[in-house]
PDB file of N, CA and C in Angstrom:
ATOM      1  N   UNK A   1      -6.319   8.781 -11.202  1.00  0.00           N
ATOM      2  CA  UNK A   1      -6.747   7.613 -10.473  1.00  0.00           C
ATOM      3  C   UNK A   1      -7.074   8.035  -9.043  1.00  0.00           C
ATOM      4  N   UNK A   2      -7.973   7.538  -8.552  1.00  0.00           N
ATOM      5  CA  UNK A   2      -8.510   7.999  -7.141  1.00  0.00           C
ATOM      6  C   UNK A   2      -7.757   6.793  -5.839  1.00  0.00           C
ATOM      7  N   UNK A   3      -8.093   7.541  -4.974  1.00  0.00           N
ATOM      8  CA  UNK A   3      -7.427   6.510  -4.019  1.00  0.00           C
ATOM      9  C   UNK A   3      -8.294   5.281  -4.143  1.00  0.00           C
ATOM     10  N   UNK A   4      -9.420   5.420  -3.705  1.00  0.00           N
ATOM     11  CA  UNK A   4     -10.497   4.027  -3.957  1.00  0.00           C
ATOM     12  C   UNK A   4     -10.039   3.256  -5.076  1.00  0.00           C
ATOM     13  N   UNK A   5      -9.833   3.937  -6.326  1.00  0.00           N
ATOM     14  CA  UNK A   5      -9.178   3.102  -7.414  1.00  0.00           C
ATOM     15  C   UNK A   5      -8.025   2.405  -7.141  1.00  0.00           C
ATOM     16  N   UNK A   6      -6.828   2.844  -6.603  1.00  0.00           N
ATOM     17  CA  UNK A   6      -5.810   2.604  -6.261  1.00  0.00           C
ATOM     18  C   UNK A   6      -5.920   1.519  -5.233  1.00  0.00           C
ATOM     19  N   UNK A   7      -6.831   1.818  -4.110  1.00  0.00           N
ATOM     20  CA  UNK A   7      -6.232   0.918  -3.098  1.00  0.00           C
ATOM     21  C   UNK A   7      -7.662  -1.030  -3.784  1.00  0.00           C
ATOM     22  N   UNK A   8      -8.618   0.137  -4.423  1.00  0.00           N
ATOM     23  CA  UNK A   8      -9.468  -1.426  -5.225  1.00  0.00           C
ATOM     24  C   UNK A   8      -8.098  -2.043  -6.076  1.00  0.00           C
ATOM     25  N   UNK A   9      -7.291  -1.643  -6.659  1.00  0.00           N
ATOM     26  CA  UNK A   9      -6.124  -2.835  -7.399  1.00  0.00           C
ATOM     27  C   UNK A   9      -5.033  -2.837  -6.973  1.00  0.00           C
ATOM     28  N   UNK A  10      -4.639  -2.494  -6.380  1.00  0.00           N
ATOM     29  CA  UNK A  10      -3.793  -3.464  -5.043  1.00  0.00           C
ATOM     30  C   UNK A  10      -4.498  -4.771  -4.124  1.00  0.00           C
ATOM     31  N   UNK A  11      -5.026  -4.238  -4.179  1.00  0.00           N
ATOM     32  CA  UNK A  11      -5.977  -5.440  -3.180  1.00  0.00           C
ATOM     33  C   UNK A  11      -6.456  -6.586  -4.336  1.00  0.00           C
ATOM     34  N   UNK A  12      -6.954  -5.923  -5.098  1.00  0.00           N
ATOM     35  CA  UNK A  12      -7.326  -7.379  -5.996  1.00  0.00           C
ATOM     36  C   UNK A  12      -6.311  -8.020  -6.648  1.00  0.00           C
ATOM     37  N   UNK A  13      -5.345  -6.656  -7.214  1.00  0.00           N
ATOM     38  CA  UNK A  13      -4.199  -7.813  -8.163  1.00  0.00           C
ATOM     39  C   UNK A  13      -3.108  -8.441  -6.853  1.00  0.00           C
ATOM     40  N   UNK A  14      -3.059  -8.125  -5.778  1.00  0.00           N
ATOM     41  CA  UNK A  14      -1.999  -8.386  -4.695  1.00  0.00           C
ATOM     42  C   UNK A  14      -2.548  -9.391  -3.606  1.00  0.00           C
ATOM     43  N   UNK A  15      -4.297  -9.293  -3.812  1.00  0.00           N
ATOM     44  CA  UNK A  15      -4.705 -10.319  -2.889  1.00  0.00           C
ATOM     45  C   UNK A  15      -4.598  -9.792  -1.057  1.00  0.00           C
ATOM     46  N   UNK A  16      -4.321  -8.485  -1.125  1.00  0.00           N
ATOM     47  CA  UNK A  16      -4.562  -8.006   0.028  1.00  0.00           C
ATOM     48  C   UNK A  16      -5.711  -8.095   1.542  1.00  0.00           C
ATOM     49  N   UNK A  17      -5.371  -8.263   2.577  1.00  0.00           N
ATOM     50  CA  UNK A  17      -6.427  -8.006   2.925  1.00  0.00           C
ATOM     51  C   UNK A  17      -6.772  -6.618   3.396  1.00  0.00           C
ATOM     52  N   UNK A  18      -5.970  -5.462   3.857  1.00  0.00           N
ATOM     53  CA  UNK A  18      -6.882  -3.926   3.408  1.00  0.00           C
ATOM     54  C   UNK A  18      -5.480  -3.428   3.079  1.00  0.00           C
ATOM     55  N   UNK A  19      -6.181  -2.122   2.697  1.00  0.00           N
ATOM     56  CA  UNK A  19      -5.689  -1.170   1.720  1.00  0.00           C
ATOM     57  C   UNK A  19      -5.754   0.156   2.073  1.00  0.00           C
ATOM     58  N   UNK A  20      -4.950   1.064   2.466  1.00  0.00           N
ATOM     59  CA  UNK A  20      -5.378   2.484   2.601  1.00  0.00           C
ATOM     60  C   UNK A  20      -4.590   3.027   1.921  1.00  0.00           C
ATOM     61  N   UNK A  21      -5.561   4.121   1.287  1.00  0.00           N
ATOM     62  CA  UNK A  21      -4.650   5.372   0.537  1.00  0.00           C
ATOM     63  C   UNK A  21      -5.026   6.644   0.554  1.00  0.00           C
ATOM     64  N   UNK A  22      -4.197   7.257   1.196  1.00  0.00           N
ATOM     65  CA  UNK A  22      -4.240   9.003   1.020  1.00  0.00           C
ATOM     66  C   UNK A  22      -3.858   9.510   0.211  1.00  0.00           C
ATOM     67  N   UNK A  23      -3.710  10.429  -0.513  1.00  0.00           N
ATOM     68  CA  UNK A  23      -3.183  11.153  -1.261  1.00  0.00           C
ATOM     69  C   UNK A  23      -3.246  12.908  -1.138  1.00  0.00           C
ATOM     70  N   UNK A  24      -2.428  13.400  -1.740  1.00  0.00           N
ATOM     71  CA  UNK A  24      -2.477  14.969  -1.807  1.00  0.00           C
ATOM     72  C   UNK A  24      -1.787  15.374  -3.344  1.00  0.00           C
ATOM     73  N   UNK A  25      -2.468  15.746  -4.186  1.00  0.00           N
ATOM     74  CA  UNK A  25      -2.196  15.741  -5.979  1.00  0.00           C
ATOM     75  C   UNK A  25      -1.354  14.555  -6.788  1.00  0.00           C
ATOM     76  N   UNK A  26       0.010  14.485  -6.873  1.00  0.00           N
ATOM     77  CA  UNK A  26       0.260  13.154  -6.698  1.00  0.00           C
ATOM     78  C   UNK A  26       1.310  12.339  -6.193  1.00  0.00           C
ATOM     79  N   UNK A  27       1.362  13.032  -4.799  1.00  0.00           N
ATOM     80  CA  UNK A  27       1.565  11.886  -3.644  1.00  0.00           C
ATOM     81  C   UNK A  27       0.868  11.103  -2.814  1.00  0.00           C
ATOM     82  N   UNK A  28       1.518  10.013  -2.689  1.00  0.00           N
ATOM     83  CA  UNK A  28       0.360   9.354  -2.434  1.00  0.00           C
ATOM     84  C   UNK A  28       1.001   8.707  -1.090  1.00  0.00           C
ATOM     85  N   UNK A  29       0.572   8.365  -0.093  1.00  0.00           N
ATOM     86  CA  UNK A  29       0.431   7.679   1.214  1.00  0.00           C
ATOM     87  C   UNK A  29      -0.531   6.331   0.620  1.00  0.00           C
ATOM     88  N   UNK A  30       0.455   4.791   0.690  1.00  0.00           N
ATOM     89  CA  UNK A  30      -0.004   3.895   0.975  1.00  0.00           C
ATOM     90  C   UNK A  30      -0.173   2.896   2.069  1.00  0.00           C
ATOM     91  N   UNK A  31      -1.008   2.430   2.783  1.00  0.00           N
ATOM     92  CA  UNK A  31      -0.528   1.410   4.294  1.00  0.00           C
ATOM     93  C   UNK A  31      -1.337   0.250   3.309  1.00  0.00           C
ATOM     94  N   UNK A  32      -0.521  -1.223   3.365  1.00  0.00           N
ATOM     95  CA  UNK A  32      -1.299  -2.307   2.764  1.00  0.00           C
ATOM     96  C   UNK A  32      -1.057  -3.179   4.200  1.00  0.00           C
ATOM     97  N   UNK A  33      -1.816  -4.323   4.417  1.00  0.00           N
ATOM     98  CA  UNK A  33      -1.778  -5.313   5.213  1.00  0.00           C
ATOM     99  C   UNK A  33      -2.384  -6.569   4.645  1.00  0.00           C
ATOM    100  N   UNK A  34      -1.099  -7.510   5.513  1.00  0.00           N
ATOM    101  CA  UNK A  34      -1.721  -8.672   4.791  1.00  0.00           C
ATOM    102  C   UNK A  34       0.103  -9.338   5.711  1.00  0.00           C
ATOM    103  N   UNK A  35      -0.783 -10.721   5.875  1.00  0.00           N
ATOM    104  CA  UNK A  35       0.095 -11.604   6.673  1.00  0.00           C
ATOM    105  C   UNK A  35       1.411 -11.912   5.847  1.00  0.00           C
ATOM    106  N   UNK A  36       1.104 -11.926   4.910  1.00  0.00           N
ATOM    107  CA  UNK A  36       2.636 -12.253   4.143  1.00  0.00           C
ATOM    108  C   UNK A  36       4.111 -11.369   4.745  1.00  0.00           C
ATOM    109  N   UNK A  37       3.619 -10.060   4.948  1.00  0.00           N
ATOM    110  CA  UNK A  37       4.588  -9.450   5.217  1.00  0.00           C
ATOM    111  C   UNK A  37       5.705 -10.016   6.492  1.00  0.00           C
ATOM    112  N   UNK A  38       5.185 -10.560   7.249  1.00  0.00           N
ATOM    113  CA  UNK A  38       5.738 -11.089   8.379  1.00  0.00           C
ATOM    114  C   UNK A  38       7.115 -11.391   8.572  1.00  0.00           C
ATOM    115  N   UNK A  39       7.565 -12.269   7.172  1.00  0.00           N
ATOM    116  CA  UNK A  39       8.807 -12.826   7.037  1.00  0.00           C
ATOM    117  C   UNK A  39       9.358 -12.081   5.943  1.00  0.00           C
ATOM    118  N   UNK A  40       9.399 -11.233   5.362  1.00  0.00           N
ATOM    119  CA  UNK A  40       9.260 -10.558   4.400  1.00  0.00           C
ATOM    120  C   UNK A  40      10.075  -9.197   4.384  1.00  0.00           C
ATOM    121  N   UNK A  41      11.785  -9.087   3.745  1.00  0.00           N
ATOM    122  CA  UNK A  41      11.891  -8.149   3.851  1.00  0.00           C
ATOM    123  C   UNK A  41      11.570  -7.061   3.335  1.00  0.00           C
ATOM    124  N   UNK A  42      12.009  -5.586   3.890  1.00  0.00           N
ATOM    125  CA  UNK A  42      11.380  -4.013   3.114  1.00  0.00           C
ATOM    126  C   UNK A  42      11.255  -4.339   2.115  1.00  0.00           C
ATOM    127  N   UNK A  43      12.759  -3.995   1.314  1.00  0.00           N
ATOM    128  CA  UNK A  43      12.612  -4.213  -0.228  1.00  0.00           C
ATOM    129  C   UNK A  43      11.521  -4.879  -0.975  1.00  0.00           C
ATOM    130  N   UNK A  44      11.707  -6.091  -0.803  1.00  0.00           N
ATOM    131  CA  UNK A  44      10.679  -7.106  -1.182  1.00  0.00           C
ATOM    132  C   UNK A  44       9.124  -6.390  -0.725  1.00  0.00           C
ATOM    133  N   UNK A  45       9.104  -6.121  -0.065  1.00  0.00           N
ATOM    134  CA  UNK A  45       7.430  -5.429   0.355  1.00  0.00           C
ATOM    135  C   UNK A  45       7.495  -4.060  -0.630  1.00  0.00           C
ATOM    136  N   UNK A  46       8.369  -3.284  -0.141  1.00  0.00           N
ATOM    137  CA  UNK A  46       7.920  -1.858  -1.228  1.00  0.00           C
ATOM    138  C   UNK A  46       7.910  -2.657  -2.908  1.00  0.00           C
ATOM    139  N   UNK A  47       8.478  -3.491  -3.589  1.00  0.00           N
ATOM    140  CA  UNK A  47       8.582  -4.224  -4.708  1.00  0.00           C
ATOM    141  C   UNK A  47       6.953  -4.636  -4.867  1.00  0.00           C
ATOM    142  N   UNK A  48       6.677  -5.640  -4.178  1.00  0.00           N
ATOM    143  CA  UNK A  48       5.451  -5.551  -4.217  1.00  0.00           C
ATOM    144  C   UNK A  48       4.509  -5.001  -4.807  1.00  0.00           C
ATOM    145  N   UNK A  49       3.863  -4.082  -4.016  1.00  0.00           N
ATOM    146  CA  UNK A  49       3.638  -2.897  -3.795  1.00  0.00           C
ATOM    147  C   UNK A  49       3.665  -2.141  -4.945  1.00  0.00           C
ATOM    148  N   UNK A  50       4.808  -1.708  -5.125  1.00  0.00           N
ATOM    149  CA  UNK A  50       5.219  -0.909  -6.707  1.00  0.00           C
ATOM    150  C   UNK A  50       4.846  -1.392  -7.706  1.00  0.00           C
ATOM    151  N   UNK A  51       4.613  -3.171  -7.911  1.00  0.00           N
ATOM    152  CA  UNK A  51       4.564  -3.319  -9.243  1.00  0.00           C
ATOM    153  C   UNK A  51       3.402  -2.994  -9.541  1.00  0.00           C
ATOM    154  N   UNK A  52       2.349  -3.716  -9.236  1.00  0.00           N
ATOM    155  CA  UNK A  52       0.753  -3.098  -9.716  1.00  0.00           C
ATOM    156  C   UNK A  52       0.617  -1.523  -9.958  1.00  0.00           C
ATOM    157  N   UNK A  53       1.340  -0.611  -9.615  1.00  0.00           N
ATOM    158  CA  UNK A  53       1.389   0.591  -9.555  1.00  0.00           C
ATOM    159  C   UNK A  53       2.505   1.199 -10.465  1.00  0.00           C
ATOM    160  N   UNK A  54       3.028   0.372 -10.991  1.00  0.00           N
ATOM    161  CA  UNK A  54       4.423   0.581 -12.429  1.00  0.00           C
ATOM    162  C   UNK A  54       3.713   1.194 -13.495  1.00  0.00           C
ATOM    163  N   UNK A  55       3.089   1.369 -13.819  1.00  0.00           N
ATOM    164  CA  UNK A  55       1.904   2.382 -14.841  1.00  0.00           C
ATOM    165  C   UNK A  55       2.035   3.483 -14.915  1.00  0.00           C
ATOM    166  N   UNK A  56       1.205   3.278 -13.076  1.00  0.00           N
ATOM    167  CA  UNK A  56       0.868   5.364 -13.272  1.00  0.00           C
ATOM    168  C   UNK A  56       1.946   6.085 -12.389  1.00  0.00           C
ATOM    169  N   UNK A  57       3.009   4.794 -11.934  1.00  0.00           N
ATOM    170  CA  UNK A  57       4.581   5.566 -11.750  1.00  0.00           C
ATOM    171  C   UNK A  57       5.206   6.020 -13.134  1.00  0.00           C
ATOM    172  N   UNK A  58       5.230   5.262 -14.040  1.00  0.00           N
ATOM    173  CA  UNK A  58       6.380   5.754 -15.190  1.00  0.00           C
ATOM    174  C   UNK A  58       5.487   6.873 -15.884  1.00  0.00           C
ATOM    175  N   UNK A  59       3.961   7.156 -16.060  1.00  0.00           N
ATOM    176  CA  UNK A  59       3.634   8.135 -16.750  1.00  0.00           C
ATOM    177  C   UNK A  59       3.619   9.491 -15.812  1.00  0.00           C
ATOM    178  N   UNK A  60       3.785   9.707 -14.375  1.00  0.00           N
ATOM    179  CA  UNK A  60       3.648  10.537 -13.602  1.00  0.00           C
ATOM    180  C   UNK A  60       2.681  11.189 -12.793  1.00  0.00           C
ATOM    181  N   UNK A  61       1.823   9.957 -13.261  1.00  0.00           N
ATOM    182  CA  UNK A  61       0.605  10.032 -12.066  1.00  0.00           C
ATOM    183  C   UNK A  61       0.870  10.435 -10.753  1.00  0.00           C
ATOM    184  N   UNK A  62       1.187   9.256 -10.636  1.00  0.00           N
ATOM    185  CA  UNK A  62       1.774   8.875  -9.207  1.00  0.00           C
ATOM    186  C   UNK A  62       3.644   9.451  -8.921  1.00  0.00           C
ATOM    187  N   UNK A  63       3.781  10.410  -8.058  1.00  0.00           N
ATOM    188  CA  UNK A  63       4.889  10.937  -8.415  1.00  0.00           C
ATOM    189  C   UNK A  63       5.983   9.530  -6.993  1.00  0.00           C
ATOM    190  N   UNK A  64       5.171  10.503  -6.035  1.00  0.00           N
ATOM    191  CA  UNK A  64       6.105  10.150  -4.401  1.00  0.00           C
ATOM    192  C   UNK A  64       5.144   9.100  -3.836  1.00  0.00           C
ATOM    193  N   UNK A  65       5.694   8.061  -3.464  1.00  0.00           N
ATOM    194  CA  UNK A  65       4.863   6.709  -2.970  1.00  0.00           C
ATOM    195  C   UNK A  65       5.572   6.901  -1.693  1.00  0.00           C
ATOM    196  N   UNK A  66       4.539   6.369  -0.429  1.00  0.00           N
ATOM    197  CA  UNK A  66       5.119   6.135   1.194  1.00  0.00           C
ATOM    198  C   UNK A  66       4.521   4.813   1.241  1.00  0.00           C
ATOM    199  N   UNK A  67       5.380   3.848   1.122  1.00  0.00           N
ATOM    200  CA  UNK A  67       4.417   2.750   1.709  1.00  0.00           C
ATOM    201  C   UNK A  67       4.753   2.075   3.279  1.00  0.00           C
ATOM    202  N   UNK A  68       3.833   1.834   3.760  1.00  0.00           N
ATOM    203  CA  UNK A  68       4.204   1.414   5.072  1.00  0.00           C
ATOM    204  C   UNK A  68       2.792   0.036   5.163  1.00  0.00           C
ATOM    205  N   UNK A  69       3.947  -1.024   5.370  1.00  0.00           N
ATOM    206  CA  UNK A  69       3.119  -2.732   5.424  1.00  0.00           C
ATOM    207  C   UNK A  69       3.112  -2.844   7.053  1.00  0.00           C
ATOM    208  N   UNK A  70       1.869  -3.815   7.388  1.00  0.00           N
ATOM    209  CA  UNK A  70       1.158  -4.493   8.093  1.00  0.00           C
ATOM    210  C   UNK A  70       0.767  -6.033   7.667  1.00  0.00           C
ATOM    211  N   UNK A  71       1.227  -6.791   9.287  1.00  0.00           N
ATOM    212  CA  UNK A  71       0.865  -8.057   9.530  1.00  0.00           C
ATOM    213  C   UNK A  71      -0.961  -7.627  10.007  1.00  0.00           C
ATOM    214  N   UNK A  72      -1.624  -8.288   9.856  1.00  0.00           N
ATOM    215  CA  UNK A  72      -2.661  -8.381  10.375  1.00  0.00           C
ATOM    216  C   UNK A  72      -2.944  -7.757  12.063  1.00  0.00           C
ATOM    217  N   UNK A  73      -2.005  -9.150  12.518  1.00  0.00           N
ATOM    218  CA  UNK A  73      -1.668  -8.577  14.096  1.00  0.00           C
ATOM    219  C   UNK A  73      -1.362  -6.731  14.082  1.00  0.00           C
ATOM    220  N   UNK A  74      -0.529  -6.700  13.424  1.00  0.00           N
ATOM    221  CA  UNK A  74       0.341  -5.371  13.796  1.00  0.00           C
ATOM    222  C   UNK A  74      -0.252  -4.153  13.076  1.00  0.00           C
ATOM    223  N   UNK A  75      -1.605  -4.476  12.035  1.00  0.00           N
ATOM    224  CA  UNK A  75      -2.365  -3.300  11.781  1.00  0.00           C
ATOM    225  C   UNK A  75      -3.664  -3.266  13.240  1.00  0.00           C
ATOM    226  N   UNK A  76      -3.713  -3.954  14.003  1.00  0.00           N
ATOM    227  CA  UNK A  76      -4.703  -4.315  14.979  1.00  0.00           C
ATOM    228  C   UNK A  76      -4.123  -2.878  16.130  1.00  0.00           C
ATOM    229  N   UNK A  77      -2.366  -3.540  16.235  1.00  0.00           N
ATOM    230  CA  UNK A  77      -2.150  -2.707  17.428  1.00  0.00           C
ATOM    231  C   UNK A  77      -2.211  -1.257  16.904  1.00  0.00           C
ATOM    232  N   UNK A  78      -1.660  -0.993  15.664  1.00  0.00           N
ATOM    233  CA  UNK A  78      -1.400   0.500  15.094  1.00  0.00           C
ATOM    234  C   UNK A  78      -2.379   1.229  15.769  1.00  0.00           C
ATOM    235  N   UNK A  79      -3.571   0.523  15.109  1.00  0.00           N
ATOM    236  CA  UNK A  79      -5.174   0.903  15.234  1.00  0.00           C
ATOM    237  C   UNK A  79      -5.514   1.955  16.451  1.00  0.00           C
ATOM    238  N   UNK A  80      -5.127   0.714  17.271  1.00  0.00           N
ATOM    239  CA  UNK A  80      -5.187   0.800  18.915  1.00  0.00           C
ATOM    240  C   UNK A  80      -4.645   1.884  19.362  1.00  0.00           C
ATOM    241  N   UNK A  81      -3.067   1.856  19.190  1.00  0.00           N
ATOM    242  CA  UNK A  81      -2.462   3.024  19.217  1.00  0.00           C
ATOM    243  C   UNK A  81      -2.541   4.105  18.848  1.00  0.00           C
ATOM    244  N   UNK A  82      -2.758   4.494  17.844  1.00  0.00           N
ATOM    245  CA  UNK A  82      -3.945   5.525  17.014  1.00  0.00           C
ATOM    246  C   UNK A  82      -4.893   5.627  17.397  1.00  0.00           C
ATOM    247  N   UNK A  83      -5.958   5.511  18.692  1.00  0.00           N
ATOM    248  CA  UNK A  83      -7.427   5.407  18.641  1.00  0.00           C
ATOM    249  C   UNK A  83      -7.657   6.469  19.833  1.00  0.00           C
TER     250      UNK A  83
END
């Protein structure tokens, strides 16, 4: 599965508004954003997250997941900060 694949179904089955994914064979670096997270604890966000991706975790696609969530606002400043 390619990252484009990956981060296209998260976003559609999760309703995301973006999606990034890196990868290096099969680890994978995810950042999702989307306002929900706001009130929202970790757990509950990496849960998320994981389920649409419960597939090509149990066959070993996907070995090591990083996920790191964004409010809208707070993928704005990352950005910034990063730029």
């Amino acid at each position: 599965m390619t990252n484009e694949e990956i981060a296209g179904l998260l976003k559609s089955e999760l309703t995301l508004v973006d999606v990034r994914v890196k990868s290096e064979g099969s680890h994978f670096q995810i950042i999702a954003v989307d306002n929900r997270f706001e009130e929202m604890p970790r757990v509950k966000k990496q849960q998320l997250i994981y389920g649409p991706l419960a597939e090509k975790i149990a066959d070993g696609t996907m070995h090591a997941i990083t996920i790191k969530t964004f409010t809208v606002d707070q993928w704005k400043r990352e950005k910034l900060f990063h730029s």
